[in-house]
Protein backbone atom coordinates (compact mmCIF):
# COMPACT_ATOMS: atom_id res chain seq x y z
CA UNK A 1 126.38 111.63 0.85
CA UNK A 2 126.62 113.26 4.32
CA UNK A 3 125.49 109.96 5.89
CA UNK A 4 127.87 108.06 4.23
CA UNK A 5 130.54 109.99 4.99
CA UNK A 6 129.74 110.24 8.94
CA UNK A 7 129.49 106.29 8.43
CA UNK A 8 132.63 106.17 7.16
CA UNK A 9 134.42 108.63 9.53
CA UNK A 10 132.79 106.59 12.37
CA UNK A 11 134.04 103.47 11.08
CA UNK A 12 137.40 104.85 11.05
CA UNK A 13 137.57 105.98 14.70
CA UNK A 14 135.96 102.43 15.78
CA UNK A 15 139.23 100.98 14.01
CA UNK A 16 141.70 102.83 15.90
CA UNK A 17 140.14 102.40 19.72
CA UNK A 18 139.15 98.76 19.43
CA UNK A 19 142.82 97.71 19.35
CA UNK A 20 143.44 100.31 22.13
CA UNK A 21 140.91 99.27 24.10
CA UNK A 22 142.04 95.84 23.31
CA UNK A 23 145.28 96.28 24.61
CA UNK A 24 144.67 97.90 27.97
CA UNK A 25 141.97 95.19 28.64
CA UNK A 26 144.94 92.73 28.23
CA UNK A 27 147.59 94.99 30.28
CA UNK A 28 144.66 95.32 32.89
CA UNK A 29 144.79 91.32 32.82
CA UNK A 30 148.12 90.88 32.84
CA UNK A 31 148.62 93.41 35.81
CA UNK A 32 146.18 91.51 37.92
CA UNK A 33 148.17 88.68 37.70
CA UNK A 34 151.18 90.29 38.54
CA UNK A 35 149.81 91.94 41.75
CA UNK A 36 149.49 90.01 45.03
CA UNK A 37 148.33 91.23 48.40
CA UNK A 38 149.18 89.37 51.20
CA UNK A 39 146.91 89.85 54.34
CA UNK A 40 147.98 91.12 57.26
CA UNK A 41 148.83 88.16 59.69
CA UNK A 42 149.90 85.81 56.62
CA UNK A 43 152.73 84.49 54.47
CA UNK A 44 152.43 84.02 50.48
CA UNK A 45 154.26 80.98 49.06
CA UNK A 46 155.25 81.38 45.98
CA UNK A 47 155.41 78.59 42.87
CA UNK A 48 156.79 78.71 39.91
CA UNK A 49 155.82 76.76 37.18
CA UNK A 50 154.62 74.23 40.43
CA UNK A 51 157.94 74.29 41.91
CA UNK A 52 157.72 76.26 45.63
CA UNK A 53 160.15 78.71 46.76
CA UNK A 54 161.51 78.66 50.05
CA UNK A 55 161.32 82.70 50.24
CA UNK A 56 157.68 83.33 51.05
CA UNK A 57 155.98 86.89 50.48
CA UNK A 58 155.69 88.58 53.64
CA UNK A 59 152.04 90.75 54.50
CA UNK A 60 151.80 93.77 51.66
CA UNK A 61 151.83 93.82 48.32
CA UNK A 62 154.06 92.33 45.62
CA UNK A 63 154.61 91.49 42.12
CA UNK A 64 154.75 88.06 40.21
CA UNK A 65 155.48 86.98 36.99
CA UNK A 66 152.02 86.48 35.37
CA UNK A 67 150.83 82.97 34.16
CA UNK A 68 154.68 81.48 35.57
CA UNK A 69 154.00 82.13 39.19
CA UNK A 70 151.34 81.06 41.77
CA UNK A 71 150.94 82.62 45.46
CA UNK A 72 149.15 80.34 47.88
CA UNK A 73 147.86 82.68 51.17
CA UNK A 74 149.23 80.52 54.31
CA UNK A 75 147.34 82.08 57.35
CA UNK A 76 150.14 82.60 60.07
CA UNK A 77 147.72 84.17 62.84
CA UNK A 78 146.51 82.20 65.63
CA UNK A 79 143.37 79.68 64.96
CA UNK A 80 141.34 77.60 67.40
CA UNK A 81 140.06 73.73 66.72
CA UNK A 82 137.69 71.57 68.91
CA UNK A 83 138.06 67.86 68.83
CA UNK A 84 136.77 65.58 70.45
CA UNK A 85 139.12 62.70 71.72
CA UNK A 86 138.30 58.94 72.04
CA UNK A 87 140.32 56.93 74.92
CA UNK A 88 140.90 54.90 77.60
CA UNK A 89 142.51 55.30 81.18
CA UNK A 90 144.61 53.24 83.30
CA UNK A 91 141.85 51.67 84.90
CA UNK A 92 139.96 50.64 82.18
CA UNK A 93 137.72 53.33 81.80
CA UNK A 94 136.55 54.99 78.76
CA UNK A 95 137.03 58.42 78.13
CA UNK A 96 135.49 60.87 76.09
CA UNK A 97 137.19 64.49 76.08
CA UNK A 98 136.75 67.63 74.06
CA UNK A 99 139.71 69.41 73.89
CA UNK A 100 140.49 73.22 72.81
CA UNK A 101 143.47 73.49 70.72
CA UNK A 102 145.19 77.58 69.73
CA UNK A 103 147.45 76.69 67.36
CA UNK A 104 149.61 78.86 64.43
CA UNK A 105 152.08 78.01 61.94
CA UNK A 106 155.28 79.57 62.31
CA UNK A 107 156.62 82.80 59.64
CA UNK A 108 158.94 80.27 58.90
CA UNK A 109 157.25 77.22 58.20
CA UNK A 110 154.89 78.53 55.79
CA UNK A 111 156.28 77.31 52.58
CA UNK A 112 157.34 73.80 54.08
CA UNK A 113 154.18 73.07 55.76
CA UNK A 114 152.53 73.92 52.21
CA UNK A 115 155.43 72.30 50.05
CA UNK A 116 155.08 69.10 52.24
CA UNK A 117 151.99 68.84 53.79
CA UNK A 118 149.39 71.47 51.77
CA UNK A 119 147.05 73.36 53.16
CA UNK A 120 144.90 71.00 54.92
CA UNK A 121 147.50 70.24 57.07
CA UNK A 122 144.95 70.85 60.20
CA UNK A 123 143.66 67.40 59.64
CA UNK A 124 146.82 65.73 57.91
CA UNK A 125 149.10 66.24 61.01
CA UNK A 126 147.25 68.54 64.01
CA UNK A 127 144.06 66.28 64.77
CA UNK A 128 145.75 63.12 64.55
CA UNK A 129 148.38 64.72 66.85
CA UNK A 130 145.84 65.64 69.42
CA UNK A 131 144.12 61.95 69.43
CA UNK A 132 147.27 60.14 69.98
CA UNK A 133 148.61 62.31 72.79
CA UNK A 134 145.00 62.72 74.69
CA UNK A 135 145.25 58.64 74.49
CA UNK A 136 148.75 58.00 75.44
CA UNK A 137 148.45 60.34 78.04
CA UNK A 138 145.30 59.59 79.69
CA UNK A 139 146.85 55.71 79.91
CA UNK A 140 149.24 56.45 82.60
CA UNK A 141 145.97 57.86 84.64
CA UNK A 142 143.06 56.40 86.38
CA UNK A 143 140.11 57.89 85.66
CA UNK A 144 139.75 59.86 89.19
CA UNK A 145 143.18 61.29 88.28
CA UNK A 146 142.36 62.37 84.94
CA UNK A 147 139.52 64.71 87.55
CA UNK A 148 141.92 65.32 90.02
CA UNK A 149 144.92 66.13 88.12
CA UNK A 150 143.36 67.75 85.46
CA UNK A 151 145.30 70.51 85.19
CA UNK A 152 148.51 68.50 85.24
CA UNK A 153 147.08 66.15 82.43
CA UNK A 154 146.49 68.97 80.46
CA UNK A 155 149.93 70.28 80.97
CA UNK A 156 151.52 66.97 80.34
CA UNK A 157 148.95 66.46 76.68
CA UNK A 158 150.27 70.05 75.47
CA UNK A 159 153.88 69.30 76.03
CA UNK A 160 153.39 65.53 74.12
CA UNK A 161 151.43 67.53 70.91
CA UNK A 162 154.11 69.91 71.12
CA UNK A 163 156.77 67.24 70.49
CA UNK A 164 154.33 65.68 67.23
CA UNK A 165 153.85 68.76 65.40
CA UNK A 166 157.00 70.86 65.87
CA UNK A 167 159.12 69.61 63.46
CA UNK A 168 156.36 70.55 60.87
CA UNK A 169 156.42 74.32 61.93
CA UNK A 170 152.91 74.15 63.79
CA UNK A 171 153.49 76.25 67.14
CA UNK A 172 150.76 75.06 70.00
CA UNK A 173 149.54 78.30 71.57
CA UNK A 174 147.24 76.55 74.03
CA UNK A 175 145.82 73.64 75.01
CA UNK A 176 143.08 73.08 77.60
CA UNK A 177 140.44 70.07 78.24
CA UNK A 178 136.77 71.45 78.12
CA UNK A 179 135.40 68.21 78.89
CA UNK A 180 135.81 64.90 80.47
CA UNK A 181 132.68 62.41 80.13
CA UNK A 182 132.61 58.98 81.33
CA UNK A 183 130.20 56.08 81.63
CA UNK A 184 126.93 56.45 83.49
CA UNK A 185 128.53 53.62 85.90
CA UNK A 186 131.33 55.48 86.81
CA UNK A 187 129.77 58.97 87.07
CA UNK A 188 127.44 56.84 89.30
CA UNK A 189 130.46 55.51 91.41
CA UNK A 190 132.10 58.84 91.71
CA UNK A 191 129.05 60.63 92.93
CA UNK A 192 128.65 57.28 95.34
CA UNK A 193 132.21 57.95 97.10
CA UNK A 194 131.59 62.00 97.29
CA UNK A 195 128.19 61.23 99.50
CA UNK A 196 130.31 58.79 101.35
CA UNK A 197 133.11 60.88 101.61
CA UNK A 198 130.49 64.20 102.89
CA UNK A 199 129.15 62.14 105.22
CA UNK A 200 132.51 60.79 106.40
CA UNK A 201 133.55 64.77 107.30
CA UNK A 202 130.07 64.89 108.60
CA UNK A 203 130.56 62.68 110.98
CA UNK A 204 133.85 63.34 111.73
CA UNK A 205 133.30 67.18 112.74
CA UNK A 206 130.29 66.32 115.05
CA UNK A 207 132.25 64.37 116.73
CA UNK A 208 134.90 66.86 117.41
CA UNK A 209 132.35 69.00 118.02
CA UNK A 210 131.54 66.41 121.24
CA UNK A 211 134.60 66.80 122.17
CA UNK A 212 135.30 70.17 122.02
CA UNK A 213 131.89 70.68 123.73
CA UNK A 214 133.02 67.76 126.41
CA UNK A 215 136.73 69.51 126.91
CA UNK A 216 134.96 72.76 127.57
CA UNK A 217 132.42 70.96 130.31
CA UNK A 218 135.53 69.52 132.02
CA UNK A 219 137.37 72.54 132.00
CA UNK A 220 134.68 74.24 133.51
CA UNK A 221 134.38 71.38 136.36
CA UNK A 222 138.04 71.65 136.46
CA UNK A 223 137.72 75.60 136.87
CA UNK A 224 134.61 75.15 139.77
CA UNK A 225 136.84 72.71 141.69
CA UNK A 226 139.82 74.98 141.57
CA UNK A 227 137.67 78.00 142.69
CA UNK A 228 136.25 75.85 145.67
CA UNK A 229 140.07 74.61 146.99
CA UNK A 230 140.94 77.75 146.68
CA UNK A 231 138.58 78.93 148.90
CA UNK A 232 138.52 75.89 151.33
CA UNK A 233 142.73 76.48 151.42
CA UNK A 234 142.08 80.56 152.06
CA UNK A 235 139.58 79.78 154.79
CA UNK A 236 141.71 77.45 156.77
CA UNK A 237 144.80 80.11 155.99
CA UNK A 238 142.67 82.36 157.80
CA UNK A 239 141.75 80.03 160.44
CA UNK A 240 145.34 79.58 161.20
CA UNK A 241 146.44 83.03 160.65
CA UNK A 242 143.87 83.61 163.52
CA UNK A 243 144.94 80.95 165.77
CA UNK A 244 148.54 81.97 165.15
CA UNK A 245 147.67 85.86 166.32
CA UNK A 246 145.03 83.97 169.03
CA UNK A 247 148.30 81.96 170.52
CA UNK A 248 150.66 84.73 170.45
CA UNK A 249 148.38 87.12 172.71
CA UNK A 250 147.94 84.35 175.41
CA UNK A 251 151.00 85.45 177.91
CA UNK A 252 150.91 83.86 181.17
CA UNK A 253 149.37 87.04 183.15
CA UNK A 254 146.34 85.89 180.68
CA UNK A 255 146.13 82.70 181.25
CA UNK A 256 146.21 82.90 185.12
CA UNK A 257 143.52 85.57 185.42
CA UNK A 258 141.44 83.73 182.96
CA UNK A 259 141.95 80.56 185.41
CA UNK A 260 141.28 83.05 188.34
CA UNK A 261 137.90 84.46 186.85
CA UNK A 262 136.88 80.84 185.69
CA UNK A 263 137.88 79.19 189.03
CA UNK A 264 134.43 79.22 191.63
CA UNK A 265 136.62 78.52 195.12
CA UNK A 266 136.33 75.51 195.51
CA UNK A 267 139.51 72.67 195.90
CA UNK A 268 139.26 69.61 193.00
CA UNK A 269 138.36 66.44 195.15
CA UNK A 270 140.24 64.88 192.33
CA UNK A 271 144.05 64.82 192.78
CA UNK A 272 146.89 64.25 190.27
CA UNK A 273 148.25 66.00 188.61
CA UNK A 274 145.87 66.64 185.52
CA UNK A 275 143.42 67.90 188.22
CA UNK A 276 145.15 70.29 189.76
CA UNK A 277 144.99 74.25 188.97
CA UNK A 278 148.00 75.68 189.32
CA UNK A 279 147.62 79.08 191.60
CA UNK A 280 149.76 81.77 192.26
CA UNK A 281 148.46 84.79 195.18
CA UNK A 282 150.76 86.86 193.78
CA UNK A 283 149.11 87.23 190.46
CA UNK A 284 146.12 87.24 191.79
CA UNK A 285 146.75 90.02 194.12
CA UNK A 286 148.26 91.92 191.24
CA UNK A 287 145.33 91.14 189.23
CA UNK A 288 143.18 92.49 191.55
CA UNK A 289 145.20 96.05 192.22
């Protein structure tokens, strides 16, 4: 009788949790589809009954109306893709790039990007973006350009993708080209012209380096020669300078005694006037005293 009893006691308390236990199982199910948590860096768009809202659930968490309303998770934080880009340049050449795109879709843009495009929008609208404006840009350049210029292709490709995918909300964060690869002929060309063009400067600077070595030579020449007029003009300064003093200290008194000493007493047999030796007694007497 006692284990009846227990049995039936048992039986009892059985009946009164199940339906408890029963109904927070379907509160805790019900609550889990009212809760939403929105990651940090992302939007929720919110449907309901399929219909999307244009007020989107910002990061946190929020409430819905279980089994009415759907929240699809739009990632709003900045995300890289690398494609690689088919085309051709203005000289014919083919050109194979791969390009770095930093993209984002704007807190704004969220629920139309989803409502009109979904959530593979990356390949619906960005990629084809990129292809078309890496080909219609790289057709106003030749090939060397597209080297060259790189920096201002890239430039110009951002600004043309930016244009494409605006109006869908997509924000272009960066845009750079990792790559350019062309044929093997031109890659053959282009390393051609750069030995040509080494060789060129070569050239070129050893033969201002003859010159600069021949200019220097000359100068020196130049230099020498000055040095030796110099001294050619100082030496006949001094010759004259000496002359000059020799011609001033010749006074008559001079010159007469040094006719006197030179004179050995005897009368030129010559006459004229050329021969004859002008003599004064007087002087010579006062040369003598």
């Amino acid at each position: 009788m006692d284990g009846f009893n227990n049995t039936q006691k048992m039986n009892a308390k059985l009946k009164k949790i199940i339906p408890v236990a029963v109904i927070v199982v379907i509160a805790a199910v019900i609550l889990s589809f009212s809760v939403v948590i929105v990651p940090a860096g992302s939007t929720g768009v919110v449907m309901t009954f399929g219909k999307v809202s244009d007020d989107v659930m910002q990061e946190g968490l929020h409430f819905k109306a279980p089994f009415v309303q759907k929240v699809a998770i739009i990632s709003n934080k900045i995300q890289k893709q690398e494609v690689q880009a088919n085309a051709v340049s203005k000289d014919l050449q083919t050109v194979d790039s791969q390009i770095a795109v930093n993209y984002r879709v704007g807190l704004d843009s969220s629920a139309n990007i989803y409502k009109n495009i979904g959530e593979r929008y990356e390949e619906i609208v960005l990629l084809p973006a990129v292809q078309e404006s890496m080909k219609s840009v790289s057709a106003k350049y030749t090939a060397e350009e597209l080297i060259t210029l790189r920096a201002q292709v890239g430039e110009e490709i951002k600004t043309s993708l930016e244009e494409k995918v605006s109006e869908y909300g997509i924000v272009i964060e960066k845009f750079s080209i990792v790559n350019f690869d062309f044929s093997e002929e031109f890659n053959a060309a282009i390393e051609a012209k750069q030995v040509a063009e080494q060789n060129l400067i070569k050239t070129k600077t050893e033969q201002e380096q003859a010159i600069v070595i021949a200019e220097a030579e000359a100068q020196k020449k130049l230099i020498a020669a000055q040095a030796e007029a110099d001294a050619i003009t100082a030496k006949a300064q001094a010759q004259a300078d000496a002359n000059r003093l020799l011609a001033e200290s010749l006074n008559d008194d001079v010159v007469e005694y040094e006719k006197i000493q030179k004179w050995d007493g005897k009368l030129p047999t010559v006459t004229g006037s050329d021969a004859l030796i002008s003599f004064n007694p007087d002087r010579l007497e006062e040369n003598q005293q």
